[in-house]
Protein backbone atom coordinates (compact mmCIF):
# COMPACT_ATOMS: atom_id res chain seq x y z
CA UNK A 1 98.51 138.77 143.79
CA UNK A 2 95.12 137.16 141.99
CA UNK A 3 95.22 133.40 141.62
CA UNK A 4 94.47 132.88 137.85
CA UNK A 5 92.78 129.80 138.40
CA UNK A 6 90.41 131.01 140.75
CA UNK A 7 89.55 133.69 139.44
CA UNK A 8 89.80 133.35 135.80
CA UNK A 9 85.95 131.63 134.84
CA UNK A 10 84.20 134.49 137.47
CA UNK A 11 85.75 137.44 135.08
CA UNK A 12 84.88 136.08 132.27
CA UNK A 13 81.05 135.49 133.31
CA UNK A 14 81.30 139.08 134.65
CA UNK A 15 82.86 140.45 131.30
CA UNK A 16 80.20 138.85 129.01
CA UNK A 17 76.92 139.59 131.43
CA UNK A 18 78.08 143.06 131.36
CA UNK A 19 78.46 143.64 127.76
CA UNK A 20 74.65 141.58 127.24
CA UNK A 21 73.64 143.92 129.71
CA UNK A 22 74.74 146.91 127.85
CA UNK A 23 73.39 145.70 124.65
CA UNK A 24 70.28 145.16 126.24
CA UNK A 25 70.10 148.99 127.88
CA UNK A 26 71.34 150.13 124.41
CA UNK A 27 68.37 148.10 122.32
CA UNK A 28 65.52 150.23 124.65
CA UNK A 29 67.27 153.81 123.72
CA UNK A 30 65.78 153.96 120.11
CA UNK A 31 66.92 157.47 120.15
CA UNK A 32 70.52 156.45 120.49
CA UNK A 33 71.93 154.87 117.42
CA UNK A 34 74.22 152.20 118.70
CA UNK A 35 76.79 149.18 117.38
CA UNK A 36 78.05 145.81 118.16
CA UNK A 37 81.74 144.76 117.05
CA UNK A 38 84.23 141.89 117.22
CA UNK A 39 87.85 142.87 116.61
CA UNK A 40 89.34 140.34 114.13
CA UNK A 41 92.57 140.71 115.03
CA UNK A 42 92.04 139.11 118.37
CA UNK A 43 89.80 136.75 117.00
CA UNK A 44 92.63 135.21 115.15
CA UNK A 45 94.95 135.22 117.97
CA UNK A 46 92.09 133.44 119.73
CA UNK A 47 90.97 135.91 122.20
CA UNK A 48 87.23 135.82 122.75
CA UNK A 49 86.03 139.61 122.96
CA UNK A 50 82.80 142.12 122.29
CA UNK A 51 82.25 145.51 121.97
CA UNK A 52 79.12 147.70 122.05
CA UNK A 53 79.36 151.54 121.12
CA UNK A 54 76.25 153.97 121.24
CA UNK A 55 75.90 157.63 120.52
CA UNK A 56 75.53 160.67 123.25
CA UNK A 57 75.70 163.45 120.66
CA UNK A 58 75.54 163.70 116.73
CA UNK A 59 79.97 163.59 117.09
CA UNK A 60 80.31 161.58 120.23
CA UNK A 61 80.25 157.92 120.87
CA UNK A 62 81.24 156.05 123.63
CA UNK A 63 82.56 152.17 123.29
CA UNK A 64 82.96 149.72 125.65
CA UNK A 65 84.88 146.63 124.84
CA UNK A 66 86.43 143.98 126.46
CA UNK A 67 88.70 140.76 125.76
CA UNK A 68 89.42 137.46 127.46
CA UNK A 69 91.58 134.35 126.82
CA UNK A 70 91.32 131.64 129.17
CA UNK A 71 93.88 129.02 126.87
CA UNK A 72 97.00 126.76 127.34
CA UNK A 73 98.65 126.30 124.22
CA UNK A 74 99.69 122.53 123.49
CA UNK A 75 103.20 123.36 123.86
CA UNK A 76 102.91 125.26 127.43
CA UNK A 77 102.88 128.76 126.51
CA UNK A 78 100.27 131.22 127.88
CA UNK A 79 98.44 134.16 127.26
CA UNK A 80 95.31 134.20 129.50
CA UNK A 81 94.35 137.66 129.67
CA UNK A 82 91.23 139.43 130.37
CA UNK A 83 90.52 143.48 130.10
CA UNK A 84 87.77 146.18 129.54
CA UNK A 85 88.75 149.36 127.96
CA UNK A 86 86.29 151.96 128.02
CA UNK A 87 86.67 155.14 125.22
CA UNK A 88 85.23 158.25 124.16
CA UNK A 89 84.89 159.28 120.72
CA UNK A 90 84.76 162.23 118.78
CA UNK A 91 84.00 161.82 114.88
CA UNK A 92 84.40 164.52 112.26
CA UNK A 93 81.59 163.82 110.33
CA UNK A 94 78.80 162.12 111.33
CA UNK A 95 78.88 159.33 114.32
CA UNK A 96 79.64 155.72 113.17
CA UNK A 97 81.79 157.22 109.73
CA UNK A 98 84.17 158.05 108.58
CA UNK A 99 87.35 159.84 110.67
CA UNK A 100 87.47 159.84 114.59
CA UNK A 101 89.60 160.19 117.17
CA UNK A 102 89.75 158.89 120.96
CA UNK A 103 90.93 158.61 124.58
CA UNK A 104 90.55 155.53 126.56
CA UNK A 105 91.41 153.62 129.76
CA UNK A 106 92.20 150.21 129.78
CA UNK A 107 92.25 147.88 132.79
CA UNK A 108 93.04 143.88 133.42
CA UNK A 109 94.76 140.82 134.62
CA UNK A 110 97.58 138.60 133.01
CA UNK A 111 99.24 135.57 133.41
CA UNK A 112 101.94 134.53 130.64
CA UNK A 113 104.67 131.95 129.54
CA UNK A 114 106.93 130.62 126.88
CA UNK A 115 106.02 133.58 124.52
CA UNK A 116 108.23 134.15 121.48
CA UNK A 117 108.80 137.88 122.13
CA UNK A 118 112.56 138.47 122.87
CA UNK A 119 114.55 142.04 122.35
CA UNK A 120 114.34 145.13 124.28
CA UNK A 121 111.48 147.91 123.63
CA UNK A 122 112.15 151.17 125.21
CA UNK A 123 113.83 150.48 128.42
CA UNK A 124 111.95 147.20 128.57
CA UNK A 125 113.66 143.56 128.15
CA UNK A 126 110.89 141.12 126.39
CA UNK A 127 113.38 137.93 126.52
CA UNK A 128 112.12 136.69 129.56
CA UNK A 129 109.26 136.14 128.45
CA UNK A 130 110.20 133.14 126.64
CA UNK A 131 111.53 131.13 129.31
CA UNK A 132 109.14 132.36 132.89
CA UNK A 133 105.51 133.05 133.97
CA UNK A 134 104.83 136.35 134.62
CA UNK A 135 101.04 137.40 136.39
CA UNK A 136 99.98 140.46 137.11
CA UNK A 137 97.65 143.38 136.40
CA UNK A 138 97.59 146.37 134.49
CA UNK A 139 95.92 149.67 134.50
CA UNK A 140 96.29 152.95 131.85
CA UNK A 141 95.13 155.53 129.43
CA UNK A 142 95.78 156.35 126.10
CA UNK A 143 95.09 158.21 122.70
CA UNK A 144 93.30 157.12 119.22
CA UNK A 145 92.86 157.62 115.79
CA UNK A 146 90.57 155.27 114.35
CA UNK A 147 88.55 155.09 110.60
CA UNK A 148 85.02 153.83 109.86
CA UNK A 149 84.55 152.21 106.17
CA UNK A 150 80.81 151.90 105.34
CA UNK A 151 80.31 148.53 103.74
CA UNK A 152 76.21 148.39 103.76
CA UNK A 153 73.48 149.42 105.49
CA UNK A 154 74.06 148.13 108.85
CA UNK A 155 77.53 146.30 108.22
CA UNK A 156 80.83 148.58 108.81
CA UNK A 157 84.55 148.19 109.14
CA UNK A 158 86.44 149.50 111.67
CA UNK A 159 90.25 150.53 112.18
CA UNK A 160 91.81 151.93 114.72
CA UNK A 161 95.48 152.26 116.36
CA UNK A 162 96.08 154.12 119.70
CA UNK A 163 98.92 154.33 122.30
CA UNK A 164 99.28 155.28 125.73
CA UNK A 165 100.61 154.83 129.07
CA UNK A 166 100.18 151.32 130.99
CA UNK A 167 101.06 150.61 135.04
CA UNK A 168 101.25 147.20 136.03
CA UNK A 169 102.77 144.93 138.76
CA UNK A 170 103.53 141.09 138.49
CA UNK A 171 105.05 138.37 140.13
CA UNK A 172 107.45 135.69 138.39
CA UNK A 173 107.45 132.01 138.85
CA UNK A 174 110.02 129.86 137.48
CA UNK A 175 108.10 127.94 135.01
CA UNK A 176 104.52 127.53 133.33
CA UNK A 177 103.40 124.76 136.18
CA UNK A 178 105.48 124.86 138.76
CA UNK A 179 104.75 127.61 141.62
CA UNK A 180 108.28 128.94 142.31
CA UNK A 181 108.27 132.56 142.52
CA UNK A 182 111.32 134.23 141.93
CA UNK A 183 109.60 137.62 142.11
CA UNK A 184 107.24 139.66 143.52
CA UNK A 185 105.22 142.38 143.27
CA UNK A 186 107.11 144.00 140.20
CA UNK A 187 106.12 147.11 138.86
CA UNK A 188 106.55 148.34 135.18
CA UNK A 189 105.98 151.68 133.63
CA UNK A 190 104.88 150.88 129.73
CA UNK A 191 104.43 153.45 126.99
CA UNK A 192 103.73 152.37 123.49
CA UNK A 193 100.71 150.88 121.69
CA UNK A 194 97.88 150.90 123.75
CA UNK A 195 95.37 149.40 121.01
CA UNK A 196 94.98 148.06 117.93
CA UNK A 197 91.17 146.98 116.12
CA UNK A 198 90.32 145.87 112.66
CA UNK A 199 86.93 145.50 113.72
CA UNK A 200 83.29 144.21 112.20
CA UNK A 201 80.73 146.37 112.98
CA UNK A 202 76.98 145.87 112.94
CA UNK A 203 75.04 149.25 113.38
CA UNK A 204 71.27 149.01 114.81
């Protein structure tokens, strides 16, 4: 299983040179129109993330975006997390407005505690969640519908909802510090929402 700790700081340098690195690519294609985003959403849950989209055909875009959280909460709880999710879009009108829809893969790593989730989705308990550490890694595919709301020359908004098929495996420790596992190697078959973006756009 990855150590969190270790690992955590190297991802998130990876994820961010990356995404500058695609930016950069994109800026030299002047005969690709092309967008960077921020999801709000996860801005206000505090999750640091970026997303670059860019055109291959006058209906097709494809986005790459990606998320990380690298935070303790004061009171103990967790919800480090970092993932890419790569999609392809198809747009009914023309690119960057308006109605599209999607598929897209999503992969990452976890590590979370004390979360105030409890109840049963599906065949799938969330309670323990608010009393052990789970970490793991996940790995899936899903479908989108998304909507593109002009608000100026350069400056759109974004919404989108998709869902979709996740496989991960995890291992549980006791508690948020201490390293007792009680667990290992767990794997879980999740279908529901897959993602969810109210995102500002900026369109080069």
């Amino acid at each position: 299983m990855l150590d969190w700790e270790i690992y955590r700081m190297d991802i998130g340098k990876k994820l961010i040179i990356a995404l500058l690195a695609s930016m950069a690519i994109l800026s030299s294609a002047r005969a690709q129109s092309f967008a960077v985003k921020t999801n709000l959403l996860s801005d206000v849950m505090t999750t640091a993330n970026l997303g670059v989209e860019f055109g291959i055909a006058p209906r097709w875009t494809v986005d790459f975006s990606g998320s990380y959280n690298p935070w303790t909460l004061r009171d103990g709880r967790l919800f480090r997390q970092a993932m890419v999710q790569p999609e392809l879009r198809y747009w009914f009108c023309d690119r960057f407005s308006g109605h599209f829809v999607a598929m897209h893969a999503l992969g990452g790593i976890y590590n979370m505690a004390k979360l105030p989730y409890g109840g049963k989705y599906l065949w799938l308990d969330y309670s323990p969640l608010q009393q052990y550490r789970f970490q793991g890694w996940g790995a899936g595919a899903g479908l989108a519908y998304g909507y593109n709301f002009i608000l100026g020359r350069h400056w759109n908004l974004e919404l989108e909802l998709g869902a979709g098929y996740v496989y991960s495996r995890y291992d549980q420790f006791l508690c948020t510090t201490c390293g007792l596992k009680l667990a290992e190697n767990v794997p879980v078959h999740y279908v529901g929402p897959t993602k969810a973006a109210i995102s500002l756009v900026y369109i080069f």
